[in-house]
N, C-alpha and C. Protein backbone atom coordinates (compact mmCIF):
# COMPACT_ATOMS: atom_id res chain seq x y z
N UNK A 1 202.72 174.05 12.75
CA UNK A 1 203.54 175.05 12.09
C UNK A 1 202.87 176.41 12.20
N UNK A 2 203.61 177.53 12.28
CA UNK A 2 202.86 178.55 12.31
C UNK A 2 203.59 179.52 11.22
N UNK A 3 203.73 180.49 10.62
CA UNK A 3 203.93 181.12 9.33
C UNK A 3 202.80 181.16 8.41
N UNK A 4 203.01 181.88 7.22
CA UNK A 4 202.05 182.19 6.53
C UNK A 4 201.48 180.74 6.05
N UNK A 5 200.26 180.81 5.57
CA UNK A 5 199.62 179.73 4.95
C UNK A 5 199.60 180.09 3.40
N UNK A 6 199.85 178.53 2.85
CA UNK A 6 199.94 178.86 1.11
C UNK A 6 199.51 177.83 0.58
N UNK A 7 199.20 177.38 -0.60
CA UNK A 7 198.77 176.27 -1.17
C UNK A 7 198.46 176.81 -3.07
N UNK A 8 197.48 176.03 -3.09
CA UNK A 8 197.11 176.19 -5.09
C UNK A 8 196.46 175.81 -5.62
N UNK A 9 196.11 175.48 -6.68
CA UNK A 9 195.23 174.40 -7.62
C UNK A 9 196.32 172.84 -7.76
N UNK A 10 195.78 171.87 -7.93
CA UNK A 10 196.37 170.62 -8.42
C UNK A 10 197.51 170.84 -9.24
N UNK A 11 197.41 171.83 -10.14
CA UNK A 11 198.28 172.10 -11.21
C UNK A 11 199.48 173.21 -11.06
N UNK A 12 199.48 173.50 -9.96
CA UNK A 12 200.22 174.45 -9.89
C UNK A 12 199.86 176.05 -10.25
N UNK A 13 199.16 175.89 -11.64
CA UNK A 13 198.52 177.23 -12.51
C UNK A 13 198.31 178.66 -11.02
N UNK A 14 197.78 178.10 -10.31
CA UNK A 14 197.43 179.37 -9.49
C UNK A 14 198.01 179.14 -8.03
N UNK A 15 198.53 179.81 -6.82
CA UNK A 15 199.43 179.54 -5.85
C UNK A 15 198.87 180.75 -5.46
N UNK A 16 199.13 180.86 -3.90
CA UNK A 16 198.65 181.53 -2.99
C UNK A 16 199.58 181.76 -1.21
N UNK A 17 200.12 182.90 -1.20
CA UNK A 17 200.12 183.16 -0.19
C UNK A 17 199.72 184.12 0.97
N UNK A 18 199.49 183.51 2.34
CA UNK A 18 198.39 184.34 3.27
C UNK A 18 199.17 184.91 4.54
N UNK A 19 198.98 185.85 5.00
CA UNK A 19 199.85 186.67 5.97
C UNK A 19 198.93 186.79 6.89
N UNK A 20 198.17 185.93 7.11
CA UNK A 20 197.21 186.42 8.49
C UNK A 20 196.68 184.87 8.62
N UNK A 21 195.98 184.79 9.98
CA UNK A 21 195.36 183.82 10.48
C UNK A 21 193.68 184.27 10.03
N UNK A 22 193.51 182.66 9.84
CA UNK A 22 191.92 182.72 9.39
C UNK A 22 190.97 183.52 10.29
N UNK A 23 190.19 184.12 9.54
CA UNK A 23 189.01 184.92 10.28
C UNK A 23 187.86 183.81 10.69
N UNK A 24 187.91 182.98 9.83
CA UNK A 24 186.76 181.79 10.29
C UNK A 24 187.32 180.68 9.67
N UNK A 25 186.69 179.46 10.11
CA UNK A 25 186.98 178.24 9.37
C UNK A 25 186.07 177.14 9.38
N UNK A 26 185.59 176.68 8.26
CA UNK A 26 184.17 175.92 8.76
C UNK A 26 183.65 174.74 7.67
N UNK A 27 182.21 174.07 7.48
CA UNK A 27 182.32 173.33 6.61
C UNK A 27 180.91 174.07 6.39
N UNK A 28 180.26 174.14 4.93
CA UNK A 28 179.20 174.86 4.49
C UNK A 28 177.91 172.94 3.65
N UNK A 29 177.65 172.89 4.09
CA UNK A 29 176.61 171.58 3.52
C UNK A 29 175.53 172.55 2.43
N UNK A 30 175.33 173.81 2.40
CA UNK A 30 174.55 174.40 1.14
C UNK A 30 174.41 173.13 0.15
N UNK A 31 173.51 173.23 -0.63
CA UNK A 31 173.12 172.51 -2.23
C UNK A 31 174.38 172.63 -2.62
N UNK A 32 174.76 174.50 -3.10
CA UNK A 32 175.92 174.62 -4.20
C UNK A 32 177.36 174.28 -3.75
N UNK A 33 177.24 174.20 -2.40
CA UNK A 33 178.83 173.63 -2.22
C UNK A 33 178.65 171.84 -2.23
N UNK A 34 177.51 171.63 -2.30
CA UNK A 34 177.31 170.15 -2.16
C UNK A 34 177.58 170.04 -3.81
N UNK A 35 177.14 170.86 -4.73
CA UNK A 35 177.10 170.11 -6.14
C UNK A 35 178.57 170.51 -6.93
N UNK A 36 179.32 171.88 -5.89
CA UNK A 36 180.76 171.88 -6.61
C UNK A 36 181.77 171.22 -6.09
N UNK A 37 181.29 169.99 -5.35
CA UNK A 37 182.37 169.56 -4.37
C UNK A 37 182.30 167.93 -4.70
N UNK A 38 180.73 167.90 -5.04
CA UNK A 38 180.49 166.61 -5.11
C UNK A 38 180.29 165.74 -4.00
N UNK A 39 180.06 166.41 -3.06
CA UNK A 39 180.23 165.28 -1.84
C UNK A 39 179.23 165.94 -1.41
N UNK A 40 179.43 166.00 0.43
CA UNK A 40 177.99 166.63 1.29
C UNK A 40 178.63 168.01 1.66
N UNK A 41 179.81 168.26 1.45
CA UNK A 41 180.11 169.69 2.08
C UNK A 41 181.58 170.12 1.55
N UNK A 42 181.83 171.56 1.59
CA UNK A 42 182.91 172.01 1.30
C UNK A 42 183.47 172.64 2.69
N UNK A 43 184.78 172.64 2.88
CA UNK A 43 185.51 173.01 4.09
C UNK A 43 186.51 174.14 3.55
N UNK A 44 186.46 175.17 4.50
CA UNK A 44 186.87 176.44 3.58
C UNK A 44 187.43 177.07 5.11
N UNK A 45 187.94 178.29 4.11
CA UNK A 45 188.58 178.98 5.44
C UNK A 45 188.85 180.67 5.22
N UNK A 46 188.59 181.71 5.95
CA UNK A 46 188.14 183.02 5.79
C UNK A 46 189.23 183.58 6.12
N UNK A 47 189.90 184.86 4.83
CA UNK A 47 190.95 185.57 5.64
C UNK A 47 190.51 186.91 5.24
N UNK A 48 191.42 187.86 5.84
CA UNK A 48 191.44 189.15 4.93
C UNK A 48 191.61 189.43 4.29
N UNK A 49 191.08 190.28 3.15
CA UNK A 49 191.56 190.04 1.34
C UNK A 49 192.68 190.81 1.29
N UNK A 50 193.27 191.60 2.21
CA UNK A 50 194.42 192.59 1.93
C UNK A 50 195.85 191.12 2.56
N UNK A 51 195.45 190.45 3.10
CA UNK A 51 196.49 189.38 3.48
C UNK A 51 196.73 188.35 2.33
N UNK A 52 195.96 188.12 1.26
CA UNK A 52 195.96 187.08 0.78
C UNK A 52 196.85 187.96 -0.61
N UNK A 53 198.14 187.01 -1.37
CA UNK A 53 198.33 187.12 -2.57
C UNK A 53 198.37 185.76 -3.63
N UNK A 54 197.94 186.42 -4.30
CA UNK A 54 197.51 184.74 -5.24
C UNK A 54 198.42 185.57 -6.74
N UNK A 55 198.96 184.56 -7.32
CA UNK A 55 199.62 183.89 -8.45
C UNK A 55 198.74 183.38 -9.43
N UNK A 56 198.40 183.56 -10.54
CA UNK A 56 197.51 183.39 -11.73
C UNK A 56 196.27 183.57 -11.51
N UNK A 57 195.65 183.25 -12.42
CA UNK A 57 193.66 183.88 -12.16
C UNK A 57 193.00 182.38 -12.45
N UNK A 58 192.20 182.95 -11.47
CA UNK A 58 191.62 181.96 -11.10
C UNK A 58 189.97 182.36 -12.20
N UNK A 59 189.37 181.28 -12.89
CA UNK A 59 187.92 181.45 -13.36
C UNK A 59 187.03 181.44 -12.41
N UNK A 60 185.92 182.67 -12.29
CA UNK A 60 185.06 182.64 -11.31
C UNK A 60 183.62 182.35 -11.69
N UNK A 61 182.99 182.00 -11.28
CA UNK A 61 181.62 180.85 -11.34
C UNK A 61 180.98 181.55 -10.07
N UNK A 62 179.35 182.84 -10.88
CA UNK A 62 178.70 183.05 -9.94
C UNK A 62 177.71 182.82 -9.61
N UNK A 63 176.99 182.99 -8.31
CA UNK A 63 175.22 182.16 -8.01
C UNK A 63 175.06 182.81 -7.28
N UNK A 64 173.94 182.79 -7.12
CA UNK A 64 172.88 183.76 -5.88
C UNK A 64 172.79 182.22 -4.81
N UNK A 65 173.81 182.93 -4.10
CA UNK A 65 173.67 181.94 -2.49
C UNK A 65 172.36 181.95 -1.63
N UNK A 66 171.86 180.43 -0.75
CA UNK A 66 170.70 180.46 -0.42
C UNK A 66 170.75 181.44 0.71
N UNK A 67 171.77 182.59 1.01
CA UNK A 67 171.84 183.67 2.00
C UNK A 67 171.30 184.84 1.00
N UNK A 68 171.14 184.71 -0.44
CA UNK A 68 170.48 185.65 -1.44
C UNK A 68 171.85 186.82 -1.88
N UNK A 69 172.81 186.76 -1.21
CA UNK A 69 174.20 187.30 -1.74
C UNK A 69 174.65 186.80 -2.89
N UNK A 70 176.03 187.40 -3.50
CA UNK A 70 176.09 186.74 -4.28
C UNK A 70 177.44 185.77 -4.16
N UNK A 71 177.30 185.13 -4.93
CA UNK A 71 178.74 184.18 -4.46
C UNK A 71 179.48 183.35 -5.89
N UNK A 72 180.67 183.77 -5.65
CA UNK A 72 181.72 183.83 -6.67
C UNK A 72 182.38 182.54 -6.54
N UNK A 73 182.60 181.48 -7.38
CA UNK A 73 183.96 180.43 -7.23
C UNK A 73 184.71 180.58 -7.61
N UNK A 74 185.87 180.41 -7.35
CA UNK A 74 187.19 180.81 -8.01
C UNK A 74 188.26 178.95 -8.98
N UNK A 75 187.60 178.89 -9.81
CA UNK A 75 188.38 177.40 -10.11
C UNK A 75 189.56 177.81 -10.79
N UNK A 76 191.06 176.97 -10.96
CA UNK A 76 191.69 176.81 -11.76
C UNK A 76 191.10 176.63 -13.16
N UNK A 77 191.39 177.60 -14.36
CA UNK A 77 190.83 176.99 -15.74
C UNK A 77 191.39 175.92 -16.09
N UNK A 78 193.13 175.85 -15.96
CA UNK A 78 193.59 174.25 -16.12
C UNK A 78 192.92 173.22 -16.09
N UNK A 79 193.13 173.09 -14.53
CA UNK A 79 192.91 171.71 -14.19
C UNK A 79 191.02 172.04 -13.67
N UNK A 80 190.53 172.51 -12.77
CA UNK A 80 189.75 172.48 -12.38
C UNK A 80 189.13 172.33 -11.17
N UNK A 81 190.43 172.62 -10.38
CA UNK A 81 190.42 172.86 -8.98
C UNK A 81 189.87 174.13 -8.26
N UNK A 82 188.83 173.87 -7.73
CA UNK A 82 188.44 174.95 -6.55
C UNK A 82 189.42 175.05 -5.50
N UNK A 83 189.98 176.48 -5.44
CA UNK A 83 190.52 177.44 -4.61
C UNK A 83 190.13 178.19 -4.08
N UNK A 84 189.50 179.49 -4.28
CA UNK A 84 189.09 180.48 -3.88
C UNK A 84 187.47 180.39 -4.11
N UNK A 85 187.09 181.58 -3.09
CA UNK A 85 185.59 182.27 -3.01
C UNK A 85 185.45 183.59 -2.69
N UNK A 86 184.65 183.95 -2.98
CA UNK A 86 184.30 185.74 -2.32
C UNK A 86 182.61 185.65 -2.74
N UNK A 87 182.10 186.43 -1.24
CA UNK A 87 180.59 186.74 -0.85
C UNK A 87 180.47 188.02 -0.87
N UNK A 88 179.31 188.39 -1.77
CA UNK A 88 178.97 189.56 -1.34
C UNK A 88 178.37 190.46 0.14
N UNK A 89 178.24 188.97 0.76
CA UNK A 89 177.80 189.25 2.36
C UNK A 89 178.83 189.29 3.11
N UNK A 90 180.09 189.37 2.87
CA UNK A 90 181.15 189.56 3.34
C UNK A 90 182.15 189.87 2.90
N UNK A 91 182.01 191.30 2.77
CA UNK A 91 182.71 191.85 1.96
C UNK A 91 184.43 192.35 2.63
N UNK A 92 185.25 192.22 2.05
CA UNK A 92 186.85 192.21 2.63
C UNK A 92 187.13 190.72 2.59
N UNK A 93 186.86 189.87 2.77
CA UNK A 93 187.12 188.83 2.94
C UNK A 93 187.04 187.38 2.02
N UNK A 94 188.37 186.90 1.70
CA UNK A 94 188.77 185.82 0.35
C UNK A 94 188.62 184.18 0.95
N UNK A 95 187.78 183.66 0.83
CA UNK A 95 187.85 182.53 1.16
C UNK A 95 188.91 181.53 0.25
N UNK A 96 189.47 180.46 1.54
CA UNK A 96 190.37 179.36 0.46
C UNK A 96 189.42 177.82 0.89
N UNK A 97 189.53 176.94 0.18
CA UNK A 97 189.38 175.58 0.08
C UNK A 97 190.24 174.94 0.99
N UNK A 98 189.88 174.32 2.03
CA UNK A 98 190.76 174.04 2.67
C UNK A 98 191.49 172.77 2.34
N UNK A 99 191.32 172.07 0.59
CA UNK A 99 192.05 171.12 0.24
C UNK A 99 192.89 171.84 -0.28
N UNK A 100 192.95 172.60 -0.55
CA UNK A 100 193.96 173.37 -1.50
C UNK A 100 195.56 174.11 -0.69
N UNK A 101 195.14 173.66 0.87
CA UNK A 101 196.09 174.41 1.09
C UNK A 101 197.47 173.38 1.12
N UNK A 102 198.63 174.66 1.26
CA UNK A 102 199.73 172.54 1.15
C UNK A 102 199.96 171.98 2.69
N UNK A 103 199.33 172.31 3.44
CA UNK A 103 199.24 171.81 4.75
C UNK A 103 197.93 172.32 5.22
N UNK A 104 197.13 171.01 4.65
CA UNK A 104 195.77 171.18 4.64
C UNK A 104 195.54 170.50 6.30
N UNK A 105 196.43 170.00 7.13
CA UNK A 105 195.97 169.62 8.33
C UNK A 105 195.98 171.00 9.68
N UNK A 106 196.33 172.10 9.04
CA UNK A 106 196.14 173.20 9.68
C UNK A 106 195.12 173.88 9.49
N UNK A 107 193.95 173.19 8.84
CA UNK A 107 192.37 173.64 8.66
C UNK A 107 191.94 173.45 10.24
N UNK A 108 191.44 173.84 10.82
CA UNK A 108 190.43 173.50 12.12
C UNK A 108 189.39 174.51 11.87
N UNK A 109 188.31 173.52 12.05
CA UNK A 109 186.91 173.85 11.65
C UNK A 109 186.48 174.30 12.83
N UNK A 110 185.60 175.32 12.84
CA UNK A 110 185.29 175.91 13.82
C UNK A 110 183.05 175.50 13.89
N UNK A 111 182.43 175.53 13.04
CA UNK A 111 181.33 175.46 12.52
C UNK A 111 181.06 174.85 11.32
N UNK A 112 179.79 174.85 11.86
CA UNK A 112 178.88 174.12 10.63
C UNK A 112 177.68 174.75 10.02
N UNK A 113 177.92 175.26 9.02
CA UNK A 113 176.60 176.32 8.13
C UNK A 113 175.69 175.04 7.50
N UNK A 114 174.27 175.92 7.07
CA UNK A 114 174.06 175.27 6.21
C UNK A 114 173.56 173.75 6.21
N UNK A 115 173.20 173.04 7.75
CA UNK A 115 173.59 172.05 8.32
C UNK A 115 172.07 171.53 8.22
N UNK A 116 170.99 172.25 7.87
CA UNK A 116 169.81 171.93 7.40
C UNK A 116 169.77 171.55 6.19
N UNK A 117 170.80 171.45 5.62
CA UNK A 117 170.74 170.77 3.86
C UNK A 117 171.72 169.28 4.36
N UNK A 118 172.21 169.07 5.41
CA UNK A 118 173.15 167.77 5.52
C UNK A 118 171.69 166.92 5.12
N UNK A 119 173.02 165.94 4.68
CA UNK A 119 172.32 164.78 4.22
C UNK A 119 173.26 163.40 5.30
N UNK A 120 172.27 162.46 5.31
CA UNK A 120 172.52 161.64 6.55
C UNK A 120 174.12 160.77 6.28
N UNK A 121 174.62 160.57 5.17
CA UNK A 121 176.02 160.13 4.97
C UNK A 121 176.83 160.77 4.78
N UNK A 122 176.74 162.57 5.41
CA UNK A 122 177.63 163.57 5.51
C UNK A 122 177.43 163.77 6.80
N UNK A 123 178.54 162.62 8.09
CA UNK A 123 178.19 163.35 9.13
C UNK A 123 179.66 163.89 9.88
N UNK A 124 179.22 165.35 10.40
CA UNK A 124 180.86 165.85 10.47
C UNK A 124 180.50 166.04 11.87
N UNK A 125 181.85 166.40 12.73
CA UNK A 125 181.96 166.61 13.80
C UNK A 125 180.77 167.07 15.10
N UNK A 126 180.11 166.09 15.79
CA UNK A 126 178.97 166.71 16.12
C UNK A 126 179.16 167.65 17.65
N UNK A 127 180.37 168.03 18.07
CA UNK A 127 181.27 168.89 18.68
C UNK A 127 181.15 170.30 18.21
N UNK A 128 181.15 170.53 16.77
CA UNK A 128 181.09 171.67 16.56
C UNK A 128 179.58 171.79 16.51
N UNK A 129 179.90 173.78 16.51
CA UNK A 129 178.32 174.17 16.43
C UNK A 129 177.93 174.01 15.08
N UNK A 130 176.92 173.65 15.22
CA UNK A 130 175.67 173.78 13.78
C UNK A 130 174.80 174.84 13.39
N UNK A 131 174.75 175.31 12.60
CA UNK A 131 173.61 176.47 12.19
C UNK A 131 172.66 175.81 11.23
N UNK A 132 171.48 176.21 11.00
CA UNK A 132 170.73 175.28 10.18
C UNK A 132 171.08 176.00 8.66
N UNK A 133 171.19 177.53 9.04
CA UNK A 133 171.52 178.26 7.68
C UNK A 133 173.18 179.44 8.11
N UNK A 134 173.17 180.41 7.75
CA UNK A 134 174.20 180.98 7.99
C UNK A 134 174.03 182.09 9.04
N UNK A 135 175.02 181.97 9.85
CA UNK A 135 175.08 182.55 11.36
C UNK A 135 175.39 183.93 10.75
N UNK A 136 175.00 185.07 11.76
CA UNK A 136 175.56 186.51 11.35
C UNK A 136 176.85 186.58 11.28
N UNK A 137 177.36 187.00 10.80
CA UNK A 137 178.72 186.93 10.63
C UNK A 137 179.24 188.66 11.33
């Protein structure tokens, strides 16, 4: 399918639509996406913040990323779904969750950040490139 991309939280509470094609798309194995995800990695996807409109507010949850930026989560307060992100190392640009979108099979991962924190029962595509930490962007 091609058209804008849109999706939300579980709950509906927050909805999102995007007028541009991803700037990046990738899976991050960091600690903190490992401990807000619960698993070995979060899969996300980069647009332009002037493309993206989002529908309710999202609660943001911040940390000093192991890139030393800072880094924002965006959860549903409802339910508790991660949606959104924003880096201070990349600035213009709104990251989405790529479960969140409603045609989450139009994620294609391009990279792998962060790939020095995988852990051996997180193994993703060994096709894509790997960075051990985060590539210049």
């Amino acid at each position: 399918m091609t058209g804008p991309y849109a999706g939300g939280c579980a709950c509906g509470a927050i909805r999102y639509e995007i007028s541009a094609e991803p700037l990046m798309a990738g899976h991050c194995q960091c600690r903190d996406c490992q401990r807000m995800t619960g698993t070995g990695h979060a899969s996300m996807l980069g647009f332009p913040a002037g493309a993206v409109r989002m529908t309710g507010e999202p609660r943001f949850h911040d940390v000093k990323a192991d890139s030393g930026h800072s880094s924002s989560r965006g959860f549903c307060p409802t339910c508790g779904s991660f949606v959104t992100a924003r880096s201070s190392g990349m600035p213009g640009m709104v990251t989405i969750a790529a479960g969140s979108l409603d045609e989450p099979a139009r994620f294609e991962p391009q990279l792998v950040v962060y790939a020095e924190r995988a852990h051996a029962w997180d193994r993703l595509d060994p096709a894509l490139p790997h960075f051990a930490k985060m590539p210049p962007m």
